[in-house]
C-alpha atoms as a PDB file:
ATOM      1  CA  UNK A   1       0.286 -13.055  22.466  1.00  0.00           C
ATOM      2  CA  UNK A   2       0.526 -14.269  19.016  1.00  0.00           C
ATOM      3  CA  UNK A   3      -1.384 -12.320  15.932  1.00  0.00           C
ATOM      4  CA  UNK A   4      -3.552 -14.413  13.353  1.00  0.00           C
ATOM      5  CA  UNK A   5      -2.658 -14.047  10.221  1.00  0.00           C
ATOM      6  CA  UNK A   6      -6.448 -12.812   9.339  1.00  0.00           C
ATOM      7  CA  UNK A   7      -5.673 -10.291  11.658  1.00  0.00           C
ATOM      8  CA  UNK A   8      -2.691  -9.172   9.827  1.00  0.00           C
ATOM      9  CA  UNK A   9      -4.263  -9.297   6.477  1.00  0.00           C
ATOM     10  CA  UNK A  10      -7.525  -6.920   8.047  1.00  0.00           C
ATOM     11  CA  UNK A  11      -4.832  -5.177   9.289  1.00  0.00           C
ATOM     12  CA  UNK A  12      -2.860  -4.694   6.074  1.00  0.00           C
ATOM     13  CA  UNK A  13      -6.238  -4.111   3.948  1.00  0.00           C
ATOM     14  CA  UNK A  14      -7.589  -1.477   6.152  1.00  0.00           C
ATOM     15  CA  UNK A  15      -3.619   0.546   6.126  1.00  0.00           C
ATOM     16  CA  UNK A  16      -4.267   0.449   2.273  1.00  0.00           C
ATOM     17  CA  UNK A  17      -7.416   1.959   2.238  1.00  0.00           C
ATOM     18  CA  UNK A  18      -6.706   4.773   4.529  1.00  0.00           C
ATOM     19  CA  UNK A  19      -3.417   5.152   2.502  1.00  0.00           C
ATOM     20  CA  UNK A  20      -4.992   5.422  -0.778  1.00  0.00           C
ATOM     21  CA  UNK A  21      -7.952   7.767   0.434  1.00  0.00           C
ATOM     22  CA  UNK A  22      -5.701   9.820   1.470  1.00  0.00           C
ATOM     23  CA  UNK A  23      -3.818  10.192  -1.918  1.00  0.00           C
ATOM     24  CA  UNK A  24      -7.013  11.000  -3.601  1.00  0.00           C
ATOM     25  CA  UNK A  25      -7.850  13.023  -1.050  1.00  0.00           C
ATOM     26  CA  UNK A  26      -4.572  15.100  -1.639  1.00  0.00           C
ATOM     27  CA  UNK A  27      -4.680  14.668  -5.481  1.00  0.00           C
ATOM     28  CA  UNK A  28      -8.157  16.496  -5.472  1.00  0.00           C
ATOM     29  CA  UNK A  29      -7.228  18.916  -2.953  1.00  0.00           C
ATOM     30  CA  UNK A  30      -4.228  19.845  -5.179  1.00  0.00           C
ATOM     31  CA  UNK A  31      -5.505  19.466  -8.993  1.00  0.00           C
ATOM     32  CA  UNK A  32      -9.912  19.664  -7.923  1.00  0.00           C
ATOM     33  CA  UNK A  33     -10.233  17.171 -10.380  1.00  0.00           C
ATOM     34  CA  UNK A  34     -11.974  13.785  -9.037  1.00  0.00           C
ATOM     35  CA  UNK A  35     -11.591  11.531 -11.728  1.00  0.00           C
ATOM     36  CA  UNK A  36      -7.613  12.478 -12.137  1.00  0.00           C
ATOM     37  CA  UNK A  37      -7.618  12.089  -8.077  1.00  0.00           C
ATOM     38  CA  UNK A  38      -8.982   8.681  -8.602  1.00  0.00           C
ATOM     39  CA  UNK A  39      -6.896   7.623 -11.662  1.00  0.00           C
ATOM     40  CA  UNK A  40      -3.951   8.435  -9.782  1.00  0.00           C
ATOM     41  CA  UNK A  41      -5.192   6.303  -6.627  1.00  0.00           C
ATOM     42  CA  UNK A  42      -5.945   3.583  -8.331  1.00  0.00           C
ATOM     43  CA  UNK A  43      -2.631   3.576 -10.413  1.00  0.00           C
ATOM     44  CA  UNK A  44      -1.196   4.052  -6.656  1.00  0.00           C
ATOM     45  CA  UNK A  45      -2.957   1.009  -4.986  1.00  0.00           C
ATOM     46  CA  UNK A  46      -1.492  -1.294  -8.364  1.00  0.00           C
ATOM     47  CA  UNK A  47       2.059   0.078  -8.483  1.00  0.00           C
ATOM     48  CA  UNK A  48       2.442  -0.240  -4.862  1.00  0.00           C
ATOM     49  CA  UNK A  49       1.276  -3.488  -4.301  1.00  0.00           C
ATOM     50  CA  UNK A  50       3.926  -5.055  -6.738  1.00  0.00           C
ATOM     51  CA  UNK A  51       6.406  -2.736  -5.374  1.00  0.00           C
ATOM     52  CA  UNK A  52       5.949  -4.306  -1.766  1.00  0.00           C
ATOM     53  CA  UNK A  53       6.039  -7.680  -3.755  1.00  0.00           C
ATOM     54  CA  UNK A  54       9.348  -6.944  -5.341  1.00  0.00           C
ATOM     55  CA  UNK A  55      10.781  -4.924  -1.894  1.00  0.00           C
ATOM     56  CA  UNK A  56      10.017  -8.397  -0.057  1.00  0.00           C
ATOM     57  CA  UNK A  57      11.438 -10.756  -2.831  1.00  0.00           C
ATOM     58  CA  UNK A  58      14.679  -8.845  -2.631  1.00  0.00           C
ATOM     59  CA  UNK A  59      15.221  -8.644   1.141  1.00  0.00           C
ATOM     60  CA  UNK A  60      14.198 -12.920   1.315  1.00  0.00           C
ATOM     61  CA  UNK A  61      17.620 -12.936  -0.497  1.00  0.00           C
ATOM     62  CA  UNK A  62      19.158 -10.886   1.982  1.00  0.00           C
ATOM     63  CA  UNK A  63      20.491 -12.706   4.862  1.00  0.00           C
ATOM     64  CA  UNK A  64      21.557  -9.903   7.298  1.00  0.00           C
ATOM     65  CA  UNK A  65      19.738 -10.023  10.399  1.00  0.00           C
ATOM     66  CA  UNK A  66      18.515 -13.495   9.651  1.00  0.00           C
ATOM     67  CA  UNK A  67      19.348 -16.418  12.279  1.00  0.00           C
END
């Protein structure tokens, strides 16, 4: 069974939504303050995404494991 890739990218968007809601989610829990808990989700969902970009660009170089 193959995946399509609009599959994978539902897939993907729906991980980052429950992944961010749940740092908010924690951030309010922790400081009660909704707009810090959504400041720091938003900076979350930005500085991740070009994290994973940079984390993939790195291990394209990498040719361990590659045949």
């Amino acid at each position: 069974m193959k995946e399509k890739h609009s599959r994978s990218i539902a897939k993907g968007a729906s991980w980052r939504v429950i992944a961010t809601l749940t740092t908010i989610i924690l951030v309010l829990l922790f400081t009660g303050h909704l707009v810090i808990a959504f400041g720091i989700g938003t900076a979350e969902v930005i500085s991740k995404l070009f994290l994973y970009y940079l984390h993939e660009r790195i291990w394209n170089r990498i040719v361990w494991g590659k045949s």
